[in-house]
Protein backbone atom coordinates (compact mmCIF):
# COMPACT_ATOMS: atom_id res chain seq x y z
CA UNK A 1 6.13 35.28 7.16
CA UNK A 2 5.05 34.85 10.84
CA UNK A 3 3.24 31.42 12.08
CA UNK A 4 0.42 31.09 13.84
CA UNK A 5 -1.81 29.00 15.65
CA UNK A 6 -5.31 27.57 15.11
CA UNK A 7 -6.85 25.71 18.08
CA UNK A 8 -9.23 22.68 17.81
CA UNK A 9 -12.51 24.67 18.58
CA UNK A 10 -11.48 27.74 16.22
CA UNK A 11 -13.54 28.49 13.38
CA UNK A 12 -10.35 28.13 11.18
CA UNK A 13 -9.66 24.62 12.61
CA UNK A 14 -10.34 22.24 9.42
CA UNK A 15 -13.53 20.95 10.07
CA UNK A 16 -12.14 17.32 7.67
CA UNK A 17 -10.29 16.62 10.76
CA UNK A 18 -12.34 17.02 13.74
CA UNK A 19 -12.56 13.32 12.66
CA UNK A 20 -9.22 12.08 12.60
CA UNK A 21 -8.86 9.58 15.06
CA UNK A 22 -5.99 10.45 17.36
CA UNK A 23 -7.21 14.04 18.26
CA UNK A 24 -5.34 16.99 17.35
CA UNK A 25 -5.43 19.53 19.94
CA UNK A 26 -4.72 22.71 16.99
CA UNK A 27 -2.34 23.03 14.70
CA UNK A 28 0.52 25.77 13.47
CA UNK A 29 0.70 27.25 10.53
CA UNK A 30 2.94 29.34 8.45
CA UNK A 31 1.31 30.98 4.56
CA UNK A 32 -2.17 30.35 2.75
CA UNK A 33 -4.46 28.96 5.40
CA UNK A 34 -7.39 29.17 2.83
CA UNK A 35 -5.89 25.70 1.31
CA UNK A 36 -7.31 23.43 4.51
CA UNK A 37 -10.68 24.26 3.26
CA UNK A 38 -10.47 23.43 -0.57
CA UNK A 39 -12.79 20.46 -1.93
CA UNK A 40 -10.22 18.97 -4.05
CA UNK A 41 -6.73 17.85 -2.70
CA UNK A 42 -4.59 14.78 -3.21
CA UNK A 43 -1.91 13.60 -1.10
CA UNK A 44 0.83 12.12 -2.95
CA UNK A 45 3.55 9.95 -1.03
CA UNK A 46 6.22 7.94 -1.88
CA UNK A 47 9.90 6.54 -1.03
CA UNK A 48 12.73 9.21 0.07
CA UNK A 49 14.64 6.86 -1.78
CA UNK A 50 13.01 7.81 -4.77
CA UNK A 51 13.92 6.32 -8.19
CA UNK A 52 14.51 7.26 -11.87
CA UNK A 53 11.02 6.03 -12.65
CA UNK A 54 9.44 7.81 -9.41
CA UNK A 55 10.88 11.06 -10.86
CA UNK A 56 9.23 10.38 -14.37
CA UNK A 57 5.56 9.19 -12.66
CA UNK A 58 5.39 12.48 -10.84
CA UNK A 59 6.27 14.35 -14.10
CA UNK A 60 3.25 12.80 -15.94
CA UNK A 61 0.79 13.04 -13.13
CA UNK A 62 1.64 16.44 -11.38
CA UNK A 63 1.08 18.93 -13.75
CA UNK A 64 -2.11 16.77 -14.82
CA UNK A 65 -3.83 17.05 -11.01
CA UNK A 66 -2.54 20.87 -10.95
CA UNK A 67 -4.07 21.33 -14.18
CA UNK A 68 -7.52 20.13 -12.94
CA UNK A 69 -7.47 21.85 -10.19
CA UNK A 70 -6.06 19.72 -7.58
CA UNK A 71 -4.25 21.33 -4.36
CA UNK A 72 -1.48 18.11 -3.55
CA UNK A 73 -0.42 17.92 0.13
CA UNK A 74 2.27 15.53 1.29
CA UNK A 75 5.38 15.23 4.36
CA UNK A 76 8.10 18.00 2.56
CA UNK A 77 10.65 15.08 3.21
CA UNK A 78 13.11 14.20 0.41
CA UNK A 79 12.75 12.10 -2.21
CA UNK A 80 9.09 11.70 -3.85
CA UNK A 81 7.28 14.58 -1.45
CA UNK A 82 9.85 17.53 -2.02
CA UNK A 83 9.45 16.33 -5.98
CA UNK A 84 6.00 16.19 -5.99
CA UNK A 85 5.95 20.17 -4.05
CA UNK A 86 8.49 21.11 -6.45
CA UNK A 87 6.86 19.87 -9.44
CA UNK A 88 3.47 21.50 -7.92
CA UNK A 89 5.05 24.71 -7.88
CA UNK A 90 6.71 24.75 -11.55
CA UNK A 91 3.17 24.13 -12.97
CA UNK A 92 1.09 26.97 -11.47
CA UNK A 93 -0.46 24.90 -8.40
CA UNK A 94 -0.62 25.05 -5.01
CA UNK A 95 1.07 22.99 -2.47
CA UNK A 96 0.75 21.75 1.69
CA UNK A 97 3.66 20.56 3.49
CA UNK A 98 2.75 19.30 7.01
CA UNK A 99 5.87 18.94 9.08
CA UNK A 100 7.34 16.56 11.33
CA UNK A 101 9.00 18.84 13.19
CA UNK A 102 7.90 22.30 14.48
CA UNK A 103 6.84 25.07 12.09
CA UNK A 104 10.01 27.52 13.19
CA UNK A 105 12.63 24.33 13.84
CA UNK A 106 15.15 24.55 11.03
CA UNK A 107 14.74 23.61 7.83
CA UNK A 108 17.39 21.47 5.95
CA UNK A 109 20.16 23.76 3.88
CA UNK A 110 18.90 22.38 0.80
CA UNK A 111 15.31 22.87 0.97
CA UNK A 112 15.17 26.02 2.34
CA UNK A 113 15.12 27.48 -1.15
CA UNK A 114 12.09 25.05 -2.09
CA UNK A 115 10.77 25.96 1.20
CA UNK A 116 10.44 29.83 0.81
CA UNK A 117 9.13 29.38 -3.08
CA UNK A 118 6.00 27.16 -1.53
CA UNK A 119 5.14 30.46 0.79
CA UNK A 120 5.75 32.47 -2.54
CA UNK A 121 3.50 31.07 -4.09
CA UNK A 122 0.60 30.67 -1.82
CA UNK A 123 1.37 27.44 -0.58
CA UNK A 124 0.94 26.16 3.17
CA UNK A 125 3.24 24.50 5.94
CA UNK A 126 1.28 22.86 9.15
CA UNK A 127 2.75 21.26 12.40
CA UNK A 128 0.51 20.19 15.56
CA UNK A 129 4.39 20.26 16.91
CA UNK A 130 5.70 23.03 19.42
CA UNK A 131 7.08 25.42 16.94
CA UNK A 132 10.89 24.63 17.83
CA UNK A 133 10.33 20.90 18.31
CA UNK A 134 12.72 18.84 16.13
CA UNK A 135 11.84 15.92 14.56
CA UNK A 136 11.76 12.09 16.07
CA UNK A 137 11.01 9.02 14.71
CA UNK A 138 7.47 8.74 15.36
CA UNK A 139 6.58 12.56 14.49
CA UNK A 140 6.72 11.41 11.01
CA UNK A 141 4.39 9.01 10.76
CA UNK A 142 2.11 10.60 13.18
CA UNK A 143 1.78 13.43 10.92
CA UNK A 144 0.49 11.09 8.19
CA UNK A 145 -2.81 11.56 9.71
CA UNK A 146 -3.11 15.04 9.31
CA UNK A 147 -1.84 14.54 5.86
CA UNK A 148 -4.11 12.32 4.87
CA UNK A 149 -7.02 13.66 6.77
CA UNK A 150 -6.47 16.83 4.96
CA UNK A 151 -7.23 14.97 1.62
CA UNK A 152 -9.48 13.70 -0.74
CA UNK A 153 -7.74 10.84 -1.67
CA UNK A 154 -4.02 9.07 -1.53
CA UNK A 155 -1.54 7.91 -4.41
CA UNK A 156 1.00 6.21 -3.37
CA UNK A 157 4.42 6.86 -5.89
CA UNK A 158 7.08 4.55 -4.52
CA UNK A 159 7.23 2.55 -1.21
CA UNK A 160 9.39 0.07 0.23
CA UNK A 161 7.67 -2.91 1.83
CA UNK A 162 8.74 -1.03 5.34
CA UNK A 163 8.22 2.17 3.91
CA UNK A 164 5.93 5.21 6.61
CA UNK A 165 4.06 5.63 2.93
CA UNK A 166 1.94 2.37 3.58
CA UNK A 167 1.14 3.93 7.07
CA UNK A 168 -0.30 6.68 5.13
CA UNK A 169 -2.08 3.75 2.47
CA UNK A 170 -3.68 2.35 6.05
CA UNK A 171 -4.82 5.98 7.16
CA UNK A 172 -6.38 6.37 4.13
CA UNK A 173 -8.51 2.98 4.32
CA UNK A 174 -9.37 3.92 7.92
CA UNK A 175 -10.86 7.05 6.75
CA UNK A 176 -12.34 5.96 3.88
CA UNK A 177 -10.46 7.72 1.65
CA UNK A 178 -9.75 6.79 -2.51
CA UNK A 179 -6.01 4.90 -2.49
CA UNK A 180 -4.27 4.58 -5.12
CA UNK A 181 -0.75 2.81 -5.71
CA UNK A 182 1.68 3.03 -8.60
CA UNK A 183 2.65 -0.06 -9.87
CA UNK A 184 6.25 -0.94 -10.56
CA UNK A 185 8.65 -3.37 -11.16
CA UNK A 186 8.94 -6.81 -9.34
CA UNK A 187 12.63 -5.69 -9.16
CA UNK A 188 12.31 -2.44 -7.40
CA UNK A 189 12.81 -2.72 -4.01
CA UNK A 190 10.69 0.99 -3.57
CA UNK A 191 7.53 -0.61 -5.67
CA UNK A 192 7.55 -3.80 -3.26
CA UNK A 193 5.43 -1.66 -1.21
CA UNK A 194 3.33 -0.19 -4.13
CA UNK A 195 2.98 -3.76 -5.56
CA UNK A 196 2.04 -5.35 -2.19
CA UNK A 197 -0.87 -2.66 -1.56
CA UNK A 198 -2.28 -3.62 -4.92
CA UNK A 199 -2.07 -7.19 -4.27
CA UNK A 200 -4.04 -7.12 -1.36
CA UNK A 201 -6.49 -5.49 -2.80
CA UNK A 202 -5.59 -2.03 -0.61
CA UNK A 203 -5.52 0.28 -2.95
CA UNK A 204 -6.22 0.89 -7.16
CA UNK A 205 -3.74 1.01 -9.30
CA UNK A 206 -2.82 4.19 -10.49
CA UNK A 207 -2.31 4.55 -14.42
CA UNK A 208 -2.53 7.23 -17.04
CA UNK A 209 -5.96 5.69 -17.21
CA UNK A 210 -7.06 7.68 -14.25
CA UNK A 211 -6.88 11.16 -16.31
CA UNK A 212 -9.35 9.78 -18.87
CA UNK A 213 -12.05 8.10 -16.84
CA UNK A 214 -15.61 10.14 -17.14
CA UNK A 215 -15.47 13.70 -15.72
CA UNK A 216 -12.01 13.81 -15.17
CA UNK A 217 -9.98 15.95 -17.76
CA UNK A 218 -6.50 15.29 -18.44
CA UNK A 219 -3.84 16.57 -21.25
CA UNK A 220 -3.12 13.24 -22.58
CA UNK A 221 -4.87 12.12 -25.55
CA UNK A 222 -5.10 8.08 -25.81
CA UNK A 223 -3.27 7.14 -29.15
CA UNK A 224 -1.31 10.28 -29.14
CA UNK A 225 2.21 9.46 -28.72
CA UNK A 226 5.96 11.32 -29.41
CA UNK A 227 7.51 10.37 -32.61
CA UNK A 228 10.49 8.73 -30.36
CA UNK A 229 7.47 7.00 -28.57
CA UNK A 230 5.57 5.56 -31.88
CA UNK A 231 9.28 4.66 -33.14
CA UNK A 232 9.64 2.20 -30.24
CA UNK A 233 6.18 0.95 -30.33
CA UNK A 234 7.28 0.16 -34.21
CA UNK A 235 10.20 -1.68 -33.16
CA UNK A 236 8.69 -3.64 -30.67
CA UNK A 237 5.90 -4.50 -33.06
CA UNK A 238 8.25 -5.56 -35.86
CA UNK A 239 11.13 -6.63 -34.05
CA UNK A 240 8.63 -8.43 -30.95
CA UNK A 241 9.63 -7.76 -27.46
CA UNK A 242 12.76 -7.28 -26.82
CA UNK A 243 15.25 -5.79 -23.73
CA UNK A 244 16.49 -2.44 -23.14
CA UNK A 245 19.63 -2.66 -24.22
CA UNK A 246 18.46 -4.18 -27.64
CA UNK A 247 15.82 -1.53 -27.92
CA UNK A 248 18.71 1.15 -27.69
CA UNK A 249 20.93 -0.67 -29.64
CA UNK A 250 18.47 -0.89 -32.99
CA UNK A 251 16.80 2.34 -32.38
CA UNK A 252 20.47 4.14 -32.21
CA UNK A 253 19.45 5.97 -29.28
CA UNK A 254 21.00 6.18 -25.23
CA UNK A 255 20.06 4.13 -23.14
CA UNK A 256 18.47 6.92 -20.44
CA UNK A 257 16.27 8.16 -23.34
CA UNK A 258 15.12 4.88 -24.18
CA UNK A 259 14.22 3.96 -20.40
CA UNK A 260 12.51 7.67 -20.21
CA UNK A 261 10.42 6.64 -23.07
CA UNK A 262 9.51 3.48 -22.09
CA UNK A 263 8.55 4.18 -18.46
CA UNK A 264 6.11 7.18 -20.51
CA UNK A 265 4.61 4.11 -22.47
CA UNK A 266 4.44 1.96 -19.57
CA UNK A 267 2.02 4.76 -17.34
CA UNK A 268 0.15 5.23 -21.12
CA UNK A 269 -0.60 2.04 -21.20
CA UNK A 270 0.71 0.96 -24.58
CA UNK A 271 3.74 -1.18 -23.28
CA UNK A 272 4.39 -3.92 -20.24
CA UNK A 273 7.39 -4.97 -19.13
CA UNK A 274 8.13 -8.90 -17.64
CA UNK A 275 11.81 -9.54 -16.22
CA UNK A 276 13.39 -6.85 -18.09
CA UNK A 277 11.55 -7.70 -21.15
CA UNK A 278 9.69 -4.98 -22.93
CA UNK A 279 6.42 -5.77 -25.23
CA UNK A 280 3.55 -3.70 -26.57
CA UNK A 281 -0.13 -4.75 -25.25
């Protein structure tokens, strides 16, 4: 699929960012230019680093913004962004990576595969970069901008307290944009960030509550749980709060399943956790 080039006073120039502070002159594209101009699109950013309980957020809340019609845009770096494209892809949706590099510079071995399936299936790439330019430091987060100008509003997955996701957080409040911030545990080191935006009042915290607020439709029922999710919620209520490791231990079940579970719970809102503690609410 061949790129090509949309200039600043084109037609096909997204109007959203004729805005964006920091001009861009055009941009390049490669696949389903249509995407610029939807109404709805989130971005969704997070760590590279990204963590076991990262990797089970985007698995609730993907296929629940694809399913209501939500186009997600984000940086097609590892960790949380190639996730959240993957995961974008697998339910039906449609996806925009914008680069930090140039649209025909290479792509890494192990993405290319991820990379081609996005053009499949009618997704976009965008770079205001020469298309050969490799990436530098500051391409990255100057192509938050253009991310988050793109969108309609910002959740923030996992970020370190340093992490380029909170420079995307800050575009967002300069724009005006909805942020919202996952939290996580005081003993993450990639929810400092995530915790700290919440904190100062910078963003709104993003729970499973978001999919049932008035006029927006989600595919989780409140109250509906898994059986192995209503056994824990038993234990806990019998047994009171208790660690992971106990949980596992009485329930007879692996530890990984158990965490799986609980994180579920946790984004449900039926269970909190304090210094590795676990309790229902």
């Amino acid at each position: 699929m061949e790129s090509g080039y949309v200039g600043r006073d084109e037609a096909q120039f997204p109007e959203r960012l004729l805005q964006v502070k920091g001009e861009i002159r055009g941009l390049w594209g490669r696949g389903n230019w249509e995407l610029t101009q939807r109404d709805k699109i989130v971005a969704i950013v997070g760590s590279r680093k990204m963590s076991r309980y990262g990797k089970v957020v985007l698995a609730e809340i993907v296929p629940k913004l694809v399913e209501q019609g939500y186009t997600t845009i984000s940086g097609f770096m590892y960790g949380i962004d190639i996730e959240m494209h993957r995961l974008t892809i697998e339910n039906g949706g449609k996806t925009i990576g914008v680069l930090g590099w140039g649209i025909e510079a290479p792509i890494m071995p192990e993405n290319q595969s991820l990379y081609h399936k996005v053009l499949e299936s009618g997704g976009l790439f965008l770079s205001e970069l020469e298309p050969k330019r490799l990436g530098e430091l500051w391409t990255f987060p100057q192509r938050n901008r253009i991310v988050v100008g793109l969108c309609d509003m910002v959740i923030v997955v996992e970020a370190g307290i340093k992490s380029g996701s909170l420079n995307s957080a800050e575009w967002g409040r300069k724009m005006g944009k909805p942020v919202y911030s996952v939290p996580g545990s005081i003993f993450s080191p990639v929810s400092e960030g995530c915790n700290w935006l919440l904190a100062q009042g910078f963003a709104k915290p993003m729970t499973m509550g978001f999919f049932h607020t008035p006029g927006v439709k989600g595919t989780h029922t409140p109250g509906v749980l898994s059986q192995s999710e209503s056994n824990l919620i038993t234990l806990l209520t019998v047994e009171g709060p208790q660690s992971l490791n106990e949980l596992a231990r009485r329930a007879s079940r692996p530890v990984g399943e158990v965490s799986a579970n609980l994180t579920s719970l946790l984004l449900k809102g039926e269970v909190g956790e304090e210094r590795g503690v676990w309790g229902v609410l």
